[in-house]
Protein backbone atom coordinates (compact mmCIF):
# COMPACT_ATOMS: atom_id res chain seq x y z
CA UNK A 1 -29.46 3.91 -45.49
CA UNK A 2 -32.19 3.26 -43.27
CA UNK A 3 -30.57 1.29 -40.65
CA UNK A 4 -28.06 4.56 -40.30
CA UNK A 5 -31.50 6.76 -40.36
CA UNK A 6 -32.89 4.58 -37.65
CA UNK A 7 -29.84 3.81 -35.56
CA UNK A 8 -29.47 7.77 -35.65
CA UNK A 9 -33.35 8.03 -33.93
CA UNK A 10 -32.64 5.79 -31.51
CA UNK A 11 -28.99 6.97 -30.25
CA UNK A 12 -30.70 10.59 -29.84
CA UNK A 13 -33.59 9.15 -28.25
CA UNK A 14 -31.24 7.38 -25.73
CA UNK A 15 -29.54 10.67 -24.80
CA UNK A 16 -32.37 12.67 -24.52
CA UNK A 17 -33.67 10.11 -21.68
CA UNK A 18 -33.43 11.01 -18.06
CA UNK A 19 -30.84 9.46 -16.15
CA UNK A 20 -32.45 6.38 -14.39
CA UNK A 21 -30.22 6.80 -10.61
CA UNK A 22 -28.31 9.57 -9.21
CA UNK A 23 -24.62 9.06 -9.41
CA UNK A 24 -23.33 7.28 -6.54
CA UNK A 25 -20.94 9.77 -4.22
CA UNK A 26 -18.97 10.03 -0.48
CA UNK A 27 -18.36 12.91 1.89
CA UNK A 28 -16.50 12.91 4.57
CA UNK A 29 -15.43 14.99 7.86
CA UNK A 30 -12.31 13.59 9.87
CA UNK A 31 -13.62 14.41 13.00
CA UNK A 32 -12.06 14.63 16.51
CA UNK A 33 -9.02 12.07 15.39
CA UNK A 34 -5.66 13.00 17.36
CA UNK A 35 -3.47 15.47 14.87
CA UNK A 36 -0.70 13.57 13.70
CA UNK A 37 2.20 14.46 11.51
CA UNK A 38 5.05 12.08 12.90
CA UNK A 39 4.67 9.42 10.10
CA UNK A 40 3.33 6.85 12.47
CA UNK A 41 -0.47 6.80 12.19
CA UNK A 42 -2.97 6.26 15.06
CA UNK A 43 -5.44 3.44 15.30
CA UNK A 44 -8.82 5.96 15.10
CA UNK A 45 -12.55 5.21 14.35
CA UNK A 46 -14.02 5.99 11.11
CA UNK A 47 -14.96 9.51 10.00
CA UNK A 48 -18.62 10.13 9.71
CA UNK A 49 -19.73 9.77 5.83
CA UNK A 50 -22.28 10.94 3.87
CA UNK A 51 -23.95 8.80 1.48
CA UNK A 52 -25.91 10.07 -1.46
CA UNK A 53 -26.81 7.97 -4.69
CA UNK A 54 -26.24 4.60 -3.53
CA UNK A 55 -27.13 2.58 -5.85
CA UNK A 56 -29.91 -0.13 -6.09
CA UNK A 57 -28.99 -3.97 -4.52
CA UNK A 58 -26.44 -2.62 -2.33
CA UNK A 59 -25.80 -4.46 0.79
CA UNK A 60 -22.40 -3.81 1.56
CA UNK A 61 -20.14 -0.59 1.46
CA UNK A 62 -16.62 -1.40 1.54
CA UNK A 63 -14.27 1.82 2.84
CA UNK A 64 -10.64 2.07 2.09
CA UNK A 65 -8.01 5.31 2.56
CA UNK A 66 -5.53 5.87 0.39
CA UNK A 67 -2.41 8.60 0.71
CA UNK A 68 -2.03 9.86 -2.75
CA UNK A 69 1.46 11.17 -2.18
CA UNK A 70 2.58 8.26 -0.21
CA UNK A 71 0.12 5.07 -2.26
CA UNK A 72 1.81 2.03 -0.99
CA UNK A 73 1.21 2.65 2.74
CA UNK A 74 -1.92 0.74 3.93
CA UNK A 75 -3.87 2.75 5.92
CA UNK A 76 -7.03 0.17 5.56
CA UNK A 77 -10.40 0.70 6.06
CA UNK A 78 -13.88 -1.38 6.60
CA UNK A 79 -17.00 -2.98 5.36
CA UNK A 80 -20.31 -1.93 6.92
CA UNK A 81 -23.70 -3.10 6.18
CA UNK A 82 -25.70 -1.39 4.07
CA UNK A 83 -29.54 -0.71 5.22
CA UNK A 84 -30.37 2.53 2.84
CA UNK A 85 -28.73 4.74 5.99
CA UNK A 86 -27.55 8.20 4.41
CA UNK A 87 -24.89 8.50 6.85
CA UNK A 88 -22.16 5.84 7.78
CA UNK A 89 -21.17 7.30 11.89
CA UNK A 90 -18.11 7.47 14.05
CA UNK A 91 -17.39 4.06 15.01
CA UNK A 92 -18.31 1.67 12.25
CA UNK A 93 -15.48 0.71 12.03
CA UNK A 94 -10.94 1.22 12.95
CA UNK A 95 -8.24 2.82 10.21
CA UNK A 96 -4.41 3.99 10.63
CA UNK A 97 -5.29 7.55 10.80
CA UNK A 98 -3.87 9.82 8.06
CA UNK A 99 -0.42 11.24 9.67
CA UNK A 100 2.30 12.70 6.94
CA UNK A 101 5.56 12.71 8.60
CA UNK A 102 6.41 16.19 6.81
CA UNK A 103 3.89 18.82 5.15
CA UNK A 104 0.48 17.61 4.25
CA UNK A 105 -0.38 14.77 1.82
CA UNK A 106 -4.08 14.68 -0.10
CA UNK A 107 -5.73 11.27 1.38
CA UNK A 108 -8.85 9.51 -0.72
CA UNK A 109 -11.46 7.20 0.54
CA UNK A 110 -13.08 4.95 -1.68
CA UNK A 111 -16.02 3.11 -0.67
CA UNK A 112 -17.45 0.14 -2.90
CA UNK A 113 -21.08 -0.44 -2.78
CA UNK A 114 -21.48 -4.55 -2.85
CA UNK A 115 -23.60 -6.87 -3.28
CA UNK A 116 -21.52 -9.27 -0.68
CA UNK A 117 -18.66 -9.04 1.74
CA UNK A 118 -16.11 -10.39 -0.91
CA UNK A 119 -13.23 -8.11 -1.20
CA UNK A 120 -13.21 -8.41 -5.13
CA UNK A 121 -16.56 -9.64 -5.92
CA UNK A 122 -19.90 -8.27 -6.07
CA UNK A 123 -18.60 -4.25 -6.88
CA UNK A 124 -21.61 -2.40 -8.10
CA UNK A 125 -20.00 1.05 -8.44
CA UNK A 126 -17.62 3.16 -6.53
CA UNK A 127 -16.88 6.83 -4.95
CA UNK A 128 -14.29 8.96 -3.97
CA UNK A 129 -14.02 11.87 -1.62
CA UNK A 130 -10.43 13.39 -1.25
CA UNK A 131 -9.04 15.76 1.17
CA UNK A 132 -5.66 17.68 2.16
CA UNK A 133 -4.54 16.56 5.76
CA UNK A 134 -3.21 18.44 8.29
């Protein structure tokens, strides 16, 4: 009984504690990219991102678009050093531009924070920022 008492203490002491680090999370304005709704993306320089909560031993922030409606189509994405910047600029690095060929489709970036370049290794957490386009 009082290893259940005990255990009990501790679990509420644990969730009464303050959270160590803010949770790691992307924002994100398109920008002057062409508008494009012919299916056939443009070649176009990163949007400008906003960084907040990023966390601890992160050298690396790998950035990736996805079309939610349409998954499968690669719009890629880039890997930019991390130096504790809070904002990631216009220019970092070239995407396919989001460009539905009918209606608007809601388009996610993910970006990675790493502790190297690897495209699967060294993931310390990850965050998402999604938008409708046009």
């Amino acid at each position: 009984m009082r290893a259940i008492i005990t255990a009990a203490a501790l679990l509420a002491t644990l969730s009464a504690a303050p959270t160590q680090a803010a949770d790691f999370t992307i924002t994100f304005e398109w920008g002057d990219i062409p508008l494009c709704t012919t299916g056939t993306p443009n070649t176009v320089p990163n949007p400008r991102f906003t960084l907040a909560g990023v966390p601890e031993g992160t050298k690396f922030i790998a950035f990736s678009l996805t079309d939610l409606d349409v998954p499968s189509y690669n719009h890629g994405g880039g890997t930019v050093p991390y130096t504790g910047q809070a904002v990631v600029e216009p220019g970092a690095f070239k995407y396919q531009s989001p460009c539905p060929p009918s209606g608007s489709h809601t388009y996610e970036w993910t970006a990675a924070a790493k502790k190297s370049t690897g495209f699967f290794s060294g993931s310390i957490a990850k965050a998402r920022a999604r938008t409708r386009y046009p």
